[in-house]
PDB file of N, CA and C in Angstrom:
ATOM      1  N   UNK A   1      -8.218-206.233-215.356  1.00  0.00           N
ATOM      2  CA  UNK A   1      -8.464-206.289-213.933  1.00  0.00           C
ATOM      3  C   UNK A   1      -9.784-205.581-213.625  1.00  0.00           C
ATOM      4  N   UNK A   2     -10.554-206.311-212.695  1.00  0.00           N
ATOM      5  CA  UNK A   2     -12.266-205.692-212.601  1.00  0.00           C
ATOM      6  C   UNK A   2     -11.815-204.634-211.390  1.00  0.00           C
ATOM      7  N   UNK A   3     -12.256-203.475-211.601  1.00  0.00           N
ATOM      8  CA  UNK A   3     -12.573-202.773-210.027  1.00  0.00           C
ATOM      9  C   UNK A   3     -13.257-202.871-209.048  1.00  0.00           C
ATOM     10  N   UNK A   4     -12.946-202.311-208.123  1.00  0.00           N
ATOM     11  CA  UNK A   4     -13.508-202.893-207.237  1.00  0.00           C
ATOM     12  C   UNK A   4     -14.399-201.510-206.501  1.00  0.00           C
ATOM     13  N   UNK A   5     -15.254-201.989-205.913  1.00  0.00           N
ATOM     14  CA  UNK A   5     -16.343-201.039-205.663  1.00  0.00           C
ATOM     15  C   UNK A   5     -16.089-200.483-203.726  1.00  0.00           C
ATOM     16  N   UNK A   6     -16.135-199.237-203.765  1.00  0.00           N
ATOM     17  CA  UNK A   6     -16.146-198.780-203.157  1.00  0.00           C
ATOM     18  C   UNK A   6     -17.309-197.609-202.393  1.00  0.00           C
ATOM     19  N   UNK A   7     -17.807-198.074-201.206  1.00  0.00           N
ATOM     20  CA  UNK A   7     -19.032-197.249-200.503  1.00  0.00           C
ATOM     21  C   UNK A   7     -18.219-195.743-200.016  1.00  0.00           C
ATOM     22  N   UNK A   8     -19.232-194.857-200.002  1.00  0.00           N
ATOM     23  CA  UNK A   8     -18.717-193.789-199.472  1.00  0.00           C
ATOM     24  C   UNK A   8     -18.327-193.500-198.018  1.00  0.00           C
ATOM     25  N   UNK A   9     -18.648-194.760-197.568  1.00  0.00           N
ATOM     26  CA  UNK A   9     -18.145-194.875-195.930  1.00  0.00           C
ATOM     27  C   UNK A   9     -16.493-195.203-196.095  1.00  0.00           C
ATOM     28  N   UNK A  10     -16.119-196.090-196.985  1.00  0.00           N
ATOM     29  CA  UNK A  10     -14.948-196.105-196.829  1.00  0.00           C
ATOM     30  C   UNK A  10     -14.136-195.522-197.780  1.00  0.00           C
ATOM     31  N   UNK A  11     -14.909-194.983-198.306  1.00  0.00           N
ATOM     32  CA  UNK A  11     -13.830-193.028-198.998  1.00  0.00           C
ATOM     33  C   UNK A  11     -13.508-191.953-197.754  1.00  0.00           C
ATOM     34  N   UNK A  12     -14.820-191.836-196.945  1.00  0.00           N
ATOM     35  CA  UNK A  12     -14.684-191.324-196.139  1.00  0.00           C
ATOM     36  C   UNK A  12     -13.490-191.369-195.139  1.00  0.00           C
ATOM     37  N   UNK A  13     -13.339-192.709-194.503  1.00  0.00           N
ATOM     38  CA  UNK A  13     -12.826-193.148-194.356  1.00  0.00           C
ATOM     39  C   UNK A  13     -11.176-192.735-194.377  1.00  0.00           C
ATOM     40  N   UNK A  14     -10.905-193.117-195.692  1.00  0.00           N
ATOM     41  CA  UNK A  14      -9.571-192.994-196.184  1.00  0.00           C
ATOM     42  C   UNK A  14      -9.525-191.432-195.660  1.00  0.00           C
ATOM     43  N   UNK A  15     -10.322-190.373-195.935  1.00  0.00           N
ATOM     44  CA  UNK A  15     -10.191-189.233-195.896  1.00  0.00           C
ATOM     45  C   UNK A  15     -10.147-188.450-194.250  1.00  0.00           C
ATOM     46  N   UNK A  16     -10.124-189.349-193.711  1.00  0.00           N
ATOM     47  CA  UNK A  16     -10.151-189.276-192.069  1.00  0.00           C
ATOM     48  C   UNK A  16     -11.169-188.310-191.620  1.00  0.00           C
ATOM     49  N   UNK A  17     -12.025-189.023-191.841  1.00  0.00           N
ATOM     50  CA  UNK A  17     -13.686-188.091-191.776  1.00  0.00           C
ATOM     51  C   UNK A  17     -14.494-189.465-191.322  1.00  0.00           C
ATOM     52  N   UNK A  18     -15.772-188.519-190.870  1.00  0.00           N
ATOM     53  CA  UNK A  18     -16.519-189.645-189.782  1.00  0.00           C
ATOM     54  C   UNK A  18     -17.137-190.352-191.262  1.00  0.00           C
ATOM     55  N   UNK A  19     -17.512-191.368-190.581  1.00  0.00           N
ATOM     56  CA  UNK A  19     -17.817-192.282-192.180  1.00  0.00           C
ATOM     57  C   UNK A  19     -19.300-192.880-191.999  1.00  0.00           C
ATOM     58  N   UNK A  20     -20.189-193.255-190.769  1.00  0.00           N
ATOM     59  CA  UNK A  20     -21.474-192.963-190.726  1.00  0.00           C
ATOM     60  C   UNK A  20     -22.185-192.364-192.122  1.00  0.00           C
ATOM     61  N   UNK A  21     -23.213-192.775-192.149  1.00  0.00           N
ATOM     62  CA  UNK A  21     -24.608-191.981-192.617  1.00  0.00           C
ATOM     63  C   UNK A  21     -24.901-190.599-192.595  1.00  0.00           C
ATOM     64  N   UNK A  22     -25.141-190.470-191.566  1.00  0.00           N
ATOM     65  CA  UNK A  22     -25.692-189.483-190.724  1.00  0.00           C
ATOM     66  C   UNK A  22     -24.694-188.275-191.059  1.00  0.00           C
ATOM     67  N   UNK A  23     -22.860-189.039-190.716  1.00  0.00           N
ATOM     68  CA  UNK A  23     -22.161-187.530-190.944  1.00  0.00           C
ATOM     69  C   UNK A  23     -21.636-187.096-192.738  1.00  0.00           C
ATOM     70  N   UNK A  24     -21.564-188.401-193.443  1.00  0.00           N
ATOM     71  CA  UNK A  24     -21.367-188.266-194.505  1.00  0.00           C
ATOM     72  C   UNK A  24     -22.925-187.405-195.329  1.00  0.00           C
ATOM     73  N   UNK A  25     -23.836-187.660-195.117  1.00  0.00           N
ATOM     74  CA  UNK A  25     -24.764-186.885-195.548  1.00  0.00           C
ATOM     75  C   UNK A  25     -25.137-185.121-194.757  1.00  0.00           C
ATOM     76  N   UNK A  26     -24.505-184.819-193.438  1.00  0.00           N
ATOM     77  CA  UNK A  26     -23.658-183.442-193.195  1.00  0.00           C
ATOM     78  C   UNK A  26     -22.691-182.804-193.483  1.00  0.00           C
ATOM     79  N   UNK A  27     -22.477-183.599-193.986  1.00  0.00           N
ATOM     80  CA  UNK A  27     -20.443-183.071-194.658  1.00  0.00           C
ATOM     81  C   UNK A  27     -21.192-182.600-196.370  1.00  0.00           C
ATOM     82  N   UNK A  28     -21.889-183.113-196.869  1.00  0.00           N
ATOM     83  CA  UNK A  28     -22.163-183.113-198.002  1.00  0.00           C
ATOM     84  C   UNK A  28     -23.204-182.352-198.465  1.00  0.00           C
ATOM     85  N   UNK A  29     -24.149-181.679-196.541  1.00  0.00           N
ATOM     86  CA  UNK A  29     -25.405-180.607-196.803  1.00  0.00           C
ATOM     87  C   UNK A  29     -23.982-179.228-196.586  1.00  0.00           C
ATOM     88  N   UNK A  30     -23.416-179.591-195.898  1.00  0.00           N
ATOM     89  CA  UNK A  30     -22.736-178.688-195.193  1.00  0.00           C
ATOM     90  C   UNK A  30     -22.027-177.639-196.465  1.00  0.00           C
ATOM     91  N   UNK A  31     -21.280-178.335-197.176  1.00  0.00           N
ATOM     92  CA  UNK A  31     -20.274-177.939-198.327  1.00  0.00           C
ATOM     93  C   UNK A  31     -21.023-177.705-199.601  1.00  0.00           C
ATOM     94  N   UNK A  32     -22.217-178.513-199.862  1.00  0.00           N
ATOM     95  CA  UNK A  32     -22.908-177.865-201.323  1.00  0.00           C
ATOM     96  C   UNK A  32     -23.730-176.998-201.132  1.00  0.00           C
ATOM     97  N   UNK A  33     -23.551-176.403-202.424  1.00  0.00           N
ATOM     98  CA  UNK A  33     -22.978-176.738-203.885  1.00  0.00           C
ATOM     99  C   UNK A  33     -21.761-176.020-204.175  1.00  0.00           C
ATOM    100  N   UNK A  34     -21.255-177.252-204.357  1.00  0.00           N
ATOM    101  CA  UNK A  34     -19.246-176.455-204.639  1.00  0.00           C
ATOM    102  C   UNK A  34     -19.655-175.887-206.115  1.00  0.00           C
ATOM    103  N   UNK A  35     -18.874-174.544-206.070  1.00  0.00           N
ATOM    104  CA  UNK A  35     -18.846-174.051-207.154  1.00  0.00           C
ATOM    105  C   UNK A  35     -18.375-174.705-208.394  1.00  0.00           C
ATOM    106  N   UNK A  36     -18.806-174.932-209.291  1.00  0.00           N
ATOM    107  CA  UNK A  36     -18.626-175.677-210.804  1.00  0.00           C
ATOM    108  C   UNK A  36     -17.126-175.563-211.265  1.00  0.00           C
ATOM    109  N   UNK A  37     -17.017-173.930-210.956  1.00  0.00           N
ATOM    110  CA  UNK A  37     -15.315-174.090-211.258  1.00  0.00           C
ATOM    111  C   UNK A  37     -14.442-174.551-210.387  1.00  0.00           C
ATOM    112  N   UNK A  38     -14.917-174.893-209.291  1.00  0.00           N
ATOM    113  CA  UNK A  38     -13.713-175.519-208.415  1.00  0.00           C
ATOM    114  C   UNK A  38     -13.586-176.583-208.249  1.00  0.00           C
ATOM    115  N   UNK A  39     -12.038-177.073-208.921  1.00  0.00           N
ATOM    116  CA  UNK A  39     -12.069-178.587-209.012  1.00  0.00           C
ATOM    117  C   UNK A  39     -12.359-179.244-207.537  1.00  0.00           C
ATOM    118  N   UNK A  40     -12.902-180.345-207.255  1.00  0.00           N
ATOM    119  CA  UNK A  40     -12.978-181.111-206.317  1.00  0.00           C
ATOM    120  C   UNK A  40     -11.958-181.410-205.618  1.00  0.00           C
ATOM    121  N   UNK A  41     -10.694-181.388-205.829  1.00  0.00           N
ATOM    122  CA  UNK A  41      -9.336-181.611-205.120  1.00  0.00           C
ATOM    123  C   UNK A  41      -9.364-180.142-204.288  1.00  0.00           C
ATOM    124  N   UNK A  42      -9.859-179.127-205.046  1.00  0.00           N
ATOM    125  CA  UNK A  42      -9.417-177.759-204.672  1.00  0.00           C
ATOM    126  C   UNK A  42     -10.113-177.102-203.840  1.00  0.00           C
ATOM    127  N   UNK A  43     -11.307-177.569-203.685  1.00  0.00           N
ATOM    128  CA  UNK A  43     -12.310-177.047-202.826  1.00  0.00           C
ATOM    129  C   UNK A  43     -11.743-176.376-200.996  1.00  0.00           C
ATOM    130  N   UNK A  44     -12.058-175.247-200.805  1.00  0.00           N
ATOM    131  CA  UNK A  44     -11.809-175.065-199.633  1.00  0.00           C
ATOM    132  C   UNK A  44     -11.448-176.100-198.276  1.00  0.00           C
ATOM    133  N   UNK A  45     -12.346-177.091-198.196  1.00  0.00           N
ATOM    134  CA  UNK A  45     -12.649-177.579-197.205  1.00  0.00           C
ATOM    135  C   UNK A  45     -11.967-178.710-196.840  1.00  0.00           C
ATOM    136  N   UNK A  46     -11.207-179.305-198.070  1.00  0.00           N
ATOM    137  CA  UNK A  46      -9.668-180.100-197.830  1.00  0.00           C
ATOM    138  C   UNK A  46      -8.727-179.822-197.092  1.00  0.00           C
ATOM    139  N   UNK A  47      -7.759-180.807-196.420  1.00  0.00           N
ATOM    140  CA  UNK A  47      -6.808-180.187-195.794  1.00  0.00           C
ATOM    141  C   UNK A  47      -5.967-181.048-197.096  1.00  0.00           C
ATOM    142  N   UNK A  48      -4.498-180.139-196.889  1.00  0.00           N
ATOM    143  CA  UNK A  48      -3.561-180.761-198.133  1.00  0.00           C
ATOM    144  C   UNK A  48      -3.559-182.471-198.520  1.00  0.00           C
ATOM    145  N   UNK A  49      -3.866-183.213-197.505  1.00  0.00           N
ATOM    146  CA  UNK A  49      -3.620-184.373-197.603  1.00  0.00           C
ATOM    147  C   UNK A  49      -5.182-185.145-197.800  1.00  0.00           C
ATOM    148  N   UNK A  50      -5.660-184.453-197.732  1.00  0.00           N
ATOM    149  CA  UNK A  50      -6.996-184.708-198.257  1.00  0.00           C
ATOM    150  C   UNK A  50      -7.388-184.721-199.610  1.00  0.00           C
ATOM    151  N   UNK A  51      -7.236-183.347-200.142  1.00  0.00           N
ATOM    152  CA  UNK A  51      -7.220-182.832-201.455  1.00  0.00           C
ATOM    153  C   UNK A  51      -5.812-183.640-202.389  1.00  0.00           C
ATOM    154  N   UNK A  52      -4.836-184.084-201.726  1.00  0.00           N
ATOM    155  CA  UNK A  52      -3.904-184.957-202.490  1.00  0.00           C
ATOM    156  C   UNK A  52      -4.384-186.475-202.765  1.00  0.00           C
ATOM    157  N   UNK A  53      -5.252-187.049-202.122  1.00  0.00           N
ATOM    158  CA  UNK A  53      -5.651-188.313-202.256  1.00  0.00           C
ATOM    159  C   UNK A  53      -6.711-188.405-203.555  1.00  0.00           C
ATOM    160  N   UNK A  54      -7.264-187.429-203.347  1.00  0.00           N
ATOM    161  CA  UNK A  54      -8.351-186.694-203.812  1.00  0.00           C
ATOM    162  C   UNK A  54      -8.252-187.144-205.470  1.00  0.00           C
ATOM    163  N   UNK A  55      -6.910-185.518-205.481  1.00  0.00           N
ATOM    164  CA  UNK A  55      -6.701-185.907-207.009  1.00  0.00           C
ATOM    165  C   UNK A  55      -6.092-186.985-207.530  1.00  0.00           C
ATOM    166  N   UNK A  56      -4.833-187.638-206.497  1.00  0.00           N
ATOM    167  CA  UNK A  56      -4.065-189.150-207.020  1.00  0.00           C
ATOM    168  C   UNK A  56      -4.967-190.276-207.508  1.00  0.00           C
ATOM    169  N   UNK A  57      -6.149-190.138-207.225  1.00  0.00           N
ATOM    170  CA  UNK A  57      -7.274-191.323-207.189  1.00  0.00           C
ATOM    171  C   UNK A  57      -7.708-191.068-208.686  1.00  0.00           C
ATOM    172  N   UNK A  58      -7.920-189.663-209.046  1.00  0.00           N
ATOM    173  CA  UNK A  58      -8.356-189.300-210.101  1.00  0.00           C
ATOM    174  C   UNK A  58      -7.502-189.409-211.493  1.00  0.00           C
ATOM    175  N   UNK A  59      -6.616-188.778-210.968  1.00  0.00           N
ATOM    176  CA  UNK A  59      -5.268-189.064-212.000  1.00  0.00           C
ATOM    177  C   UNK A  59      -5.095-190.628-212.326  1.00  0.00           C
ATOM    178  N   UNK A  60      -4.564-191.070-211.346  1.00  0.00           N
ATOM    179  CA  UNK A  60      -4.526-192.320-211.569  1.00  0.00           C
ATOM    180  C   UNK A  60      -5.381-193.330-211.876  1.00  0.00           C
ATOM    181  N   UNK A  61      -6.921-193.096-211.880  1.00  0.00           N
ATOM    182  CA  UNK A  61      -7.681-193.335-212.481  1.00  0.00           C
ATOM    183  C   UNK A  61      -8.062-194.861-211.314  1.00  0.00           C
ATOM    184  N   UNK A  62      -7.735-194.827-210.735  1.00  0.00           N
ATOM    185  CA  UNK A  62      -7.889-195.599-209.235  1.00  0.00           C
ATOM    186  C   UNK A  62      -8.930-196.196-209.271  1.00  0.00           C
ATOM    187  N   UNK A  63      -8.763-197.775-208.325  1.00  0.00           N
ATOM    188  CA  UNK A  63     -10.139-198.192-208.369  1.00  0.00           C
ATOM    189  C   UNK A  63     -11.465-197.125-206.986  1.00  0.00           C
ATOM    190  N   UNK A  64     -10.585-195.888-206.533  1.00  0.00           N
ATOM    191  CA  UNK A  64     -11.232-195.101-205.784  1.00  0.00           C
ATOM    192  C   UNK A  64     -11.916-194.035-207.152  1.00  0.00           C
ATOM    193  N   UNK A  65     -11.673-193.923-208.422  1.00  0.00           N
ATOM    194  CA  UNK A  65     -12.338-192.898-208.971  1.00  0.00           C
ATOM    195  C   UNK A  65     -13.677-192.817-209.028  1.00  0.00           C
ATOM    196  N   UNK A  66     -14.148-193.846-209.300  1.00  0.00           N
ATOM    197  CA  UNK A  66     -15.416-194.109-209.261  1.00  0.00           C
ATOM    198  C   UNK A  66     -16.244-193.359-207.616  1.00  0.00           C
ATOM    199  N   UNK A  67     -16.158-193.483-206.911  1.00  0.00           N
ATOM    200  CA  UNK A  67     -16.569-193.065-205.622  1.00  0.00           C
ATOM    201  C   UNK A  67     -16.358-191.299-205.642  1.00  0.00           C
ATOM    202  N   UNK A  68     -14.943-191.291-205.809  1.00  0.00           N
ATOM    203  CA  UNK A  68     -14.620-189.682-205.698  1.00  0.00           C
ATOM    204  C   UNK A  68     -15.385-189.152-206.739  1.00  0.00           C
ATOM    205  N   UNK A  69     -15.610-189.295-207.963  1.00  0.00           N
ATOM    206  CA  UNK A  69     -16.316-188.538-208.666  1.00  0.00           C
ATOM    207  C   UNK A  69     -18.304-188.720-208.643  1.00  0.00           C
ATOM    208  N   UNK A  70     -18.537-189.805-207.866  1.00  0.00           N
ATOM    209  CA  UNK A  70     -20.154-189.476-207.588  1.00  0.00           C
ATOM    210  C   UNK A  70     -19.654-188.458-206.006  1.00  0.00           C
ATOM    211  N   UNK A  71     -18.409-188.361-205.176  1.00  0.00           N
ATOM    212  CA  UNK A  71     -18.474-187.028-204.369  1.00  0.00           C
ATOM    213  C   UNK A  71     -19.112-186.386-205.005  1.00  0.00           C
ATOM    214  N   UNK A  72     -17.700-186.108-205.776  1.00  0.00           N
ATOM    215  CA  UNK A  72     -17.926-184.580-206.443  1.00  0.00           C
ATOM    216  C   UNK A  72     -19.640-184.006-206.836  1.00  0.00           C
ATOM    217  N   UNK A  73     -20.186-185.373-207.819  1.00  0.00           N
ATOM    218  CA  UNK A  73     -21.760-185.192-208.081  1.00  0.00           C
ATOM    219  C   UNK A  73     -22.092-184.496-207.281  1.00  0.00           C
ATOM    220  N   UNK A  74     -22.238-185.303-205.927  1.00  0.00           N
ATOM    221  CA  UNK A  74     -23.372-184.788-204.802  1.00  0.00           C
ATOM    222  C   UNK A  74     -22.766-183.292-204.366  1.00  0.00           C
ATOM    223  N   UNK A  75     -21.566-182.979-204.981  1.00  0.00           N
ATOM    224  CA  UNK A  75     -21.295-181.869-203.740  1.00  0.00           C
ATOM    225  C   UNK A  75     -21.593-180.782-204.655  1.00  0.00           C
ATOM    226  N   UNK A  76     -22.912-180.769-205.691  1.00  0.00           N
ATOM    227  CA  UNK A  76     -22.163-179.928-207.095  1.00  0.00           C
ATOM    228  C   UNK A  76     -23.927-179.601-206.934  1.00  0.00           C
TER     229      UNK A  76
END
């Protein structure tokens, strides 16, 4: 099965965050550089249900992993 590609507007999105340009590239001056040791699920700035999507995507290896882990990039 091919994956399917996902923009960071609609990660955002899922994550009930403004999904624009403008705020996704504030959310992302705002919060870096997350510390190296803190996993990306774990980061302060999640609320529980945030940080749970977070990691299920990852774990599960989701056609969202791809997206969540260039997050993580930028937030690093």
């Amino acid at each position: 099965m091919e994956k399917s590609f996902h923009p960071f507007s609609e990660l955002f999105l899922q994550l009930g965050l403004p999904s624009d340009g403008n705020s996704i590239k504030a959310f992302i001056d705002r919060h870096a550089p997350l510390d190296e040791a803190i996993e990306l699920a774990d980061a302060p700035f999640w609320t529980p249900s945030q940080a749970r999507l977070l990691r299920d995507e990852l774990l599960l290896d989701a056609d969202w992993a791809e997206i969540v882990d260039q997050l993580n990039k930028d937030l690093r």
